[in-house]
N, C-alpha and C. Protein backbone atom coordinates (compact mmCIF):
# COMPACT_ATOMS: atom_id res chain seq x y z
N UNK A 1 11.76 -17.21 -33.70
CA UNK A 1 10.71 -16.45 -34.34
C UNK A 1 11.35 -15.34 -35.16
N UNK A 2 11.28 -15.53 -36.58
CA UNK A 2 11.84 -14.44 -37.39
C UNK A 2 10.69 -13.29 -37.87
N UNK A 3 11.32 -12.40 -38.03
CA UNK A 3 10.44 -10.86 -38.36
C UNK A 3 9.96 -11.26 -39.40
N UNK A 4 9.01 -11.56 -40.12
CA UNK A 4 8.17 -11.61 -41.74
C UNK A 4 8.27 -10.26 -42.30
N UNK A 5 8.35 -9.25 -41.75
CA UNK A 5 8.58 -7.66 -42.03
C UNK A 5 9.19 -7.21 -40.81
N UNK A 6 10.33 -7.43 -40.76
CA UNK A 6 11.37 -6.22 -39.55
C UNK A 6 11.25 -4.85 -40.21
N UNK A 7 10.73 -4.49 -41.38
CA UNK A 7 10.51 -3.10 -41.18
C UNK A 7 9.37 -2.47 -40.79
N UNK A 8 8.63 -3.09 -40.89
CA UNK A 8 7.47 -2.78 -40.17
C UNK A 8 7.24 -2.89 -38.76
N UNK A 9 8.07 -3.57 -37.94
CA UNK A 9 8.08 -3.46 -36.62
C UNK A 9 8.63 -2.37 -36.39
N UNK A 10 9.72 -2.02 -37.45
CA UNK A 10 10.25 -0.82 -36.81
C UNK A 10 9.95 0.50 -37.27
N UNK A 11 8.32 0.49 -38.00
CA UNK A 11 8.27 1.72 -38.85
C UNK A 11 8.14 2.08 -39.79
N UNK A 12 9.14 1.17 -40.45
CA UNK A 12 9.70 1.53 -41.90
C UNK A 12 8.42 1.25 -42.80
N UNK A 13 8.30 2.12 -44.07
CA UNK A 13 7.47 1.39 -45.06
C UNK A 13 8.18 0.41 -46.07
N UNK A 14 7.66 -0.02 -47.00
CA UNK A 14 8.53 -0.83 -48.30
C UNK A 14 9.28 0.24 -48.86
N UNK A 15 8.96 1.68 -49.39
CA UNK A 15 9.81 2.00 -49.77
C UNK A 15 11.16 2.24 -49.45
N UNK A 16 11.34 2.66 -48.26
CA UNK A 16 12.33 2.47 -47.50
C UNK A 16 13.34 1.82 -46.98
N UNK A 17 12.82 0.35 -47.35
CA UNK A 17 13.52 -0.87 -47.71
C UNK A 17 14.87 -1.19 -48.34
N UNK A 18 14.82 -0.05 -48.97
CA UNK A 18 16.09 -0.93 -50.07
C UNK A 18 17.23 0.14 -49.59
N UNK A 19 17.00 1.47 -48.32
CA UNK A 19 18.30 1.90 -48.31
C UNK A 19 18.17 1.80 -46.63
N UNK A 20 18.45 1.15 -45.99
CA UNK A 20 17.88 1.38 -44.42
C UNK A 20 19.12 1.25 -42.94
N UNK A 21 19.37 1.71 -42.30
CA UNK A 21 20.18 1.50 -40.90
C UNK A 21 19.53 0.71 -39.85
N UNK A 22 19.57 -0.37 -39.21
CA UNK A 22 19.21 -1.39 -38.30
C UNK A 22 20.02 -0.92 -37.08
N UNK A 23 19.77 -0.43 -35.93
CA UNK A 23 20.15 -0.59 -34.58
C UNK A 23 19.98 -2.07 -33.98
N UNK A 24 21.36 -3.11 -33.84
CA UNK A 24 21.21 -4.56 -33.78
C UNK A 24 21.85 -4.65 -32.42
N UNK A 25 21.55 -5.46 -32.07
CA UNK A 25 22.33 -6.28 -30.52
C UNK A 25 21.99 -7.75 -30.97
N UNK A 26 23.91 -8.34 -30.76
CA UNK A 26 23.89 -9.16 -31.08
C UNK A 26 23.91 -10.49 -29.77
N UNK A 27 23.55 -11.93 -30.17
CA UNK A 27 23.86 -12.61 -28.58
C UNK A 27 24.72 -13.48 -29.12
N UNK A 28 25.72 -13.42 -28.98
CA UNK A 28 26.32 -15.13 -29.68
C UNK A 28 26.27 -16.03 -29.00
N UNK A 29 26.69 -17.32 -29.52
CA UNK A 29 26.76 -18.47 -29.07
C UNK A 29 25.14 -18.94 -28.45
N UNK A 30 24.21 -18.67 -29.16
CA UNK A 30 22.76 -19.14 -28.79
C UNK A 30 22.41 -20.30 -28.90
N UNK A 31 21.34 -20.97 -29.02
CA UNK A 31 21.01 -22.46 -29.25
C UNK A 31 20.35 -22.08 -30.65
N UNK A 32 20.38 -20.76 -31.64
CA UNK A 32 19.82 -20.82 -32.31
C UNK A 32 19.89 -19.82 -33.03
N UNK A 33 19.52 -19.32 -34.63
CA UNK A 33 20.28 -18.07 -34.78
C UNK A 33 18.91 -17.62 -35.51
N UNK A 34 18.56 -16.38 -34.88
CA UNK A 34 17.04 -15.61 -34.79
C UNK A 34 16.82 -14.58 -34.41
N UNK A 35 15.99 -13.86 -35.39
CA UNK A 35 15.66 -12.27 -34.96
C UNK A 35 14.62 -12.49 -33.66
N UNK A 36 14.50 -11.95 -32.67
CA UNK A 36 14.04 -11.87 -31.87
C UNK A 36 13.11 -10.92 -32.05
N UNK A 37 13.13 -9.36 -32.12
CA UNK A 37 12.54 -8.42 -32.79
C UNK A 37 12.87 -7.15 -31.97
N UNK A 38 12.52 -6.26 -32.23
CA UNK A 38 12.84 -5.29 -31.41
C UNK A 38 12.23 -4.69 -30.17
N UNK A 39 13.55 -4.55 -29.33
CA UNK A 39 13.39 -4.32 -27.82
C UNK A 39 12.72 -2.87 -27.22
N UNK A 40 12.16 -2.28 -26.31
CA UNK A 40 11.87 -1.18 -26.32
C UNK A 40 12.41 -0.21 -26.02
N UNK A 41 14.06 0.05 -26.41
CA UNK A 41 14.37 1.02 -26.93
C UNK A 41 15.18 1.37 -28.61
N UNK A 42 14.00 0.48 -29.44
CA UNK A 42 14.02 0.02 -31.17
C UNK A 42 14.70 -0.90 -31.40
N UNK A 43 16.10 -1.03 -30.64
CA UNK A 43 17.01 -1.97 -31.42
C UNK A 43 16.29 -3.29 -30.99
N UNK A 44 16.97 -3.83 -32.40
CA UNK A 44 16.10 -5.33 -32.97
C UNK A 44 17.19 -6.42 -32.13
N UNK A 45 17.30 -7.50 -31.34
CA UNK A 45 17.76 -7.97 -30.51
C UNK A 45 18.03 -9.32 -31.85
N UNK A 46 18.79 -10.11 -31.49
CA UNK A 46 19.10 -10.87 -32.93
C UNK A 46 20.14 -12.12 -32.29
N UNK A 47 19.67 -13.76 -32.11
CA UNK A 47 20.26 -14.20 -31.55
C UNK A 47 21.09 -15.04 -32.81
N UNK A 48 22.75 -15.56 -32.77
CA UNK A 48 23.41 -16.22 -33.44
C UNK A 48 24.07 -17.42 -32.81
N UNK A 49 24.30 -18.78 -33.41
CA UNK A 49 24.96 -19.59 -32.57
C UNK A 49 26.61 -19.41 -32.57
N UNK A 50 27.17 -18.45 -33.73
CA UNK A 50 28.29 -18.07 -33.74
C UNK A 50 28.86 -17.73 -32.50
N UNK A 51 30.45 -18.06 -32.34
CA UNK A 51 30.71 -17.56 -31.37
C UNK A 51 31.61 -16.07 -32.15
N UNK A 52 31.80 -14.88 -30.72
CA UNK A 52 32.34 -13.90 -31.77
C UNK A 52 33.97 -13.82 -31.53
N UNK A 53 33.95 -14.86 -32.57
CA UNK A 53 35.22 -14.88 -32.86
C UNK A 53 35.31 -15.02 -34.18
N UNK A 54 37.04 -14.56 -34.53
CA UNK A 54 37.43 -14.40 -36.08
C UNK A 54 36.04 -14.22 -36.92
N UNK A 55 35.76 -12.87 -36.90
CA UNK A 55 34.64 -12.82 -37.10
C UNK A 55 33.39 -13.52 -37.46
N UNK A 56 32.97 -14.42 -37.19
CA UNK A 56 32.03 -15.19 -37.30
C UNK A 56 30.67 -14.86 -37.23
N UNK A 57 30.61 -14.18 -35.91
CA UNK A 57 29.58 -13.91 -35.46
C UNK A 57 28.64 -12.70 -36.38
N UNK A 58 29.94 -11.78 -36.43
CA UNK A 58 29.51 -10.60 -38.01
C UNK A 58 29.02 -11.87 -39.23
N UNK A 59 29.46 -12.38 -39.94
CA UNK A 59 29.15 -13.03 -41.19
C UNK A 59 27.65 -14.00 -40.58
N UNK A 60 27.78 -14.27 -39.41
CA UNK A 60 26.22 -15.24 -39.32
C UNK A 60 25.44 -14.13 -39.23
N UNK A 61 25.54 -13.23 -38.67
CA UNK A 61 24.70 -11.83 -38.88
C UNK A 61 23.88 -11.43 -40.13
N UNK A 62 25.16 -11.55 -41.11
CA UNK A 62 24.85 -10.79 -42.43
C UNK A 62 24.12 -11.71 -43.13
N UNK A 63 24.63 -13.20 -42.83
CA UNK A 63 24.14 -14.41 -43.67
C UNK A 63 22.07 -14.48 -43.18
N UNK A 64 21.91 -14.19 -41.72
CA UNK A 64 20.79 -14.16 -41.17
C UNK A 64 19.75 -13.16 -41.74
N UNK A 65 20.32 -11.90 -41.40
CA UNK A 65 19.91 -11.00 -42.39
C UNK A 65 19.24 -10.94 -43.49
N UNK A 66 20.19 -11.52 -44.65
CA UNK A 66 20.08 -11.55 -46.09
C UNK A 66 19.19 -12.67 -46.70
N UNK A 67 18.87 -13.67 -45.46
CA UNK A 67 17.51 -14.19 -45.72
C UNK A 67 16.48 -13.87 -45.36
N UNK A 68 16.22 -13.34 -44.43
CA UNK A 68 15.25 -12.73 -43.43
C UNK A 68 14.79 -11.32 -44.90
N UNK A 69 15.48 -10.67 -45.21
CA UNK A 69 15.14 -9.26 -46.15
C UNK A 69 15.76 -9.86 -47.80
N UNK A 70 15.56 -11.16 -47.93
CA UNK A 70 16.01 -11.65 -49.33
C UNK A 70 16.25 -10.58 -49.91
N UNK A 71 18.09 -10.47 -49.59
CA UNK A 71 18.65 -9.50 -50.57
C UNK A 71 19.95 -9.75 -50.32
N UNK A 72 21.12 -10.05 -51.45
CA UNK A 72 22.08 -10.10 -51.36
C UNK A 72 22.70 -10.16 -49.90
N UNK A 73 23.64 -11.07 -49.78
CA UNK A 73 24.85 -10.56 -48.58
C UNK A 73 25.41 -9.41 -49.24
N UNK A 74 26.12 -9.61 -50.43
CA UNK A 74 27.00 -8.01 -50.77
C UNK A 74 26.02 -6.51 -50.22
N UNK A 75 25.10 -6.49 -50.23
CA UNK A 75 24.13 -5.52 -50.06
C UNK A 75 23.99 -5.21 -48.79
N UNK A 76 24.29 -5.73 -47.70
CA UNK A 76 24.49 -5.69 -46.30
C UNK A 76 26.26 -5.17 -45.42
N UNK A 77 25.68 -4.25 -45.31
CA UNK A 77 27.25 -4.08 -44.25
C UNK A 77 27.00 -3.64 -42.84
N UNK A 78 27.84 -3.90 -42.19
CA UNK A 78 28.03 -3.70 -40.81
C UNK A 78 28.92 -2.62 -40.50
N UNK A 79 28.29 -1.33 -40.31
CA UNK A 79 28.76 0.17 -40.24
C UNK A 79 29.44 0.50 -39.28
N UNK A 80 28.92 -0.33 -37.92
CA UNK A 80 29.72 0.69 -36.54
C UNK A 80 29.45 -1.02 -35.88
N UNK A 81 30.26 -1.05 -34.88
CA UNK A 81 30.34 -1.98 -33.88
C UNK A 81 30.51 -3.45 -34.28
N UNK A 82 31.77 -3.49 -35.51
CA UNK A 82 32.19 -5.08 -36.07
C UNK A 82 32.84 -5.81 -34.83
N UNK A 83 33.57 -5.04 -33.63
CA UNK A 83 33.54 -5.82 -32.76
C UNK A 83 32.85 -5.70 -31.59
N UNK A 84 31.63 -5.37 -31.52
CA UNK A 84 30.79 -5.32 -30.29
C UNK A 84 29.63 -6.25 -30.22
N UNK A 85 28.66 -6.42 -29.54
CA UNK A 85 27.28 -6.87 -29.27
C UNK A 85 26.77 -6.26 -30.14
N UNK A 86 26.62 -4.40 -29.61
CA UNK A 86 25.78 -3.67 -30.30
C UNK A 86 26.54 -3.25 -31.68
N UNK A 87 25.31 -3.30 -32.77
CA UNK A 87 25.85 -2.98 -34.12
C UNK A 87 24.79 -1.92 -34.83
N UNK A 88 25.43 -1.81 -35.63
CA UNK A 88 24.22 -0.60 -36.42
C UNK A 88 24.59 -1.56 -38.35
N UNK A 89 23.75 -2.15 -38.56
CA UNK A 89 23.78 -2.25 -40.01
C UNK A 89 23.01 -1.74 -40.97
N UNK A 90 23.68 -1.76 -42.02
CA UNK A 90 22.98 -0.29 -43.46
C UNK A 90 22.41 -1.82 -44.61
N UNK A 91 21.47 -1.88 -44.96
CA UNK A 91 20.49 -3.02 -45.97
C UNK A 91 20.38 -1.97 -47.22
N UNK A 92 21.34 -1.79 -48.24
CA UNK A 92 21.39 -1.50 -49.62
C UNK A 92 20.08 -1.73 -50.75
């Protein structure tokens, strides 16, 4: 089940959209790669079938992302936690 508006679950209006920080937790190796939506303490829970290795799991992230908020991959970065679960990403 993907977010149709993850900013609106989390608040955000449209304008806000085009410069924004995501509090993410990531699951790798899922049966499936999907925003889940956000958990109740905001961060958006986000499953990938990547495993996290050689970064993979970051790029199925960004690739997931950038369809979900049709907007560039270049426009997406991953700010804090390239090697953790938990991540914080910035949507340009």
């Amino acid at each position: 089940m993907g977010l149709r508006d993850p900013s609106a679950a989390l608040g955000m209006t449209n304008d806000k959209r085009k410069n924004m920080k995501l509090k993410i937790k990531v699951i790798p190796r899922s049966s499936k790669n999907e925003i889940i939506g956000p958990m109740a303490d905001g961060v958006i829970k986000v499953k990938l079938t990547a495993p996290p290795v050689d970064n993979a799991a970051n790029e199925a992230l960004i690739k997931l992302l950038s369809k979900e908020y049709q907007t560039p991959k270049s426009r997406i970065k991953i700010i804090s936690g390239e090697k953790s679960k938990n991540k914080i990403v910035e949507i340009l």
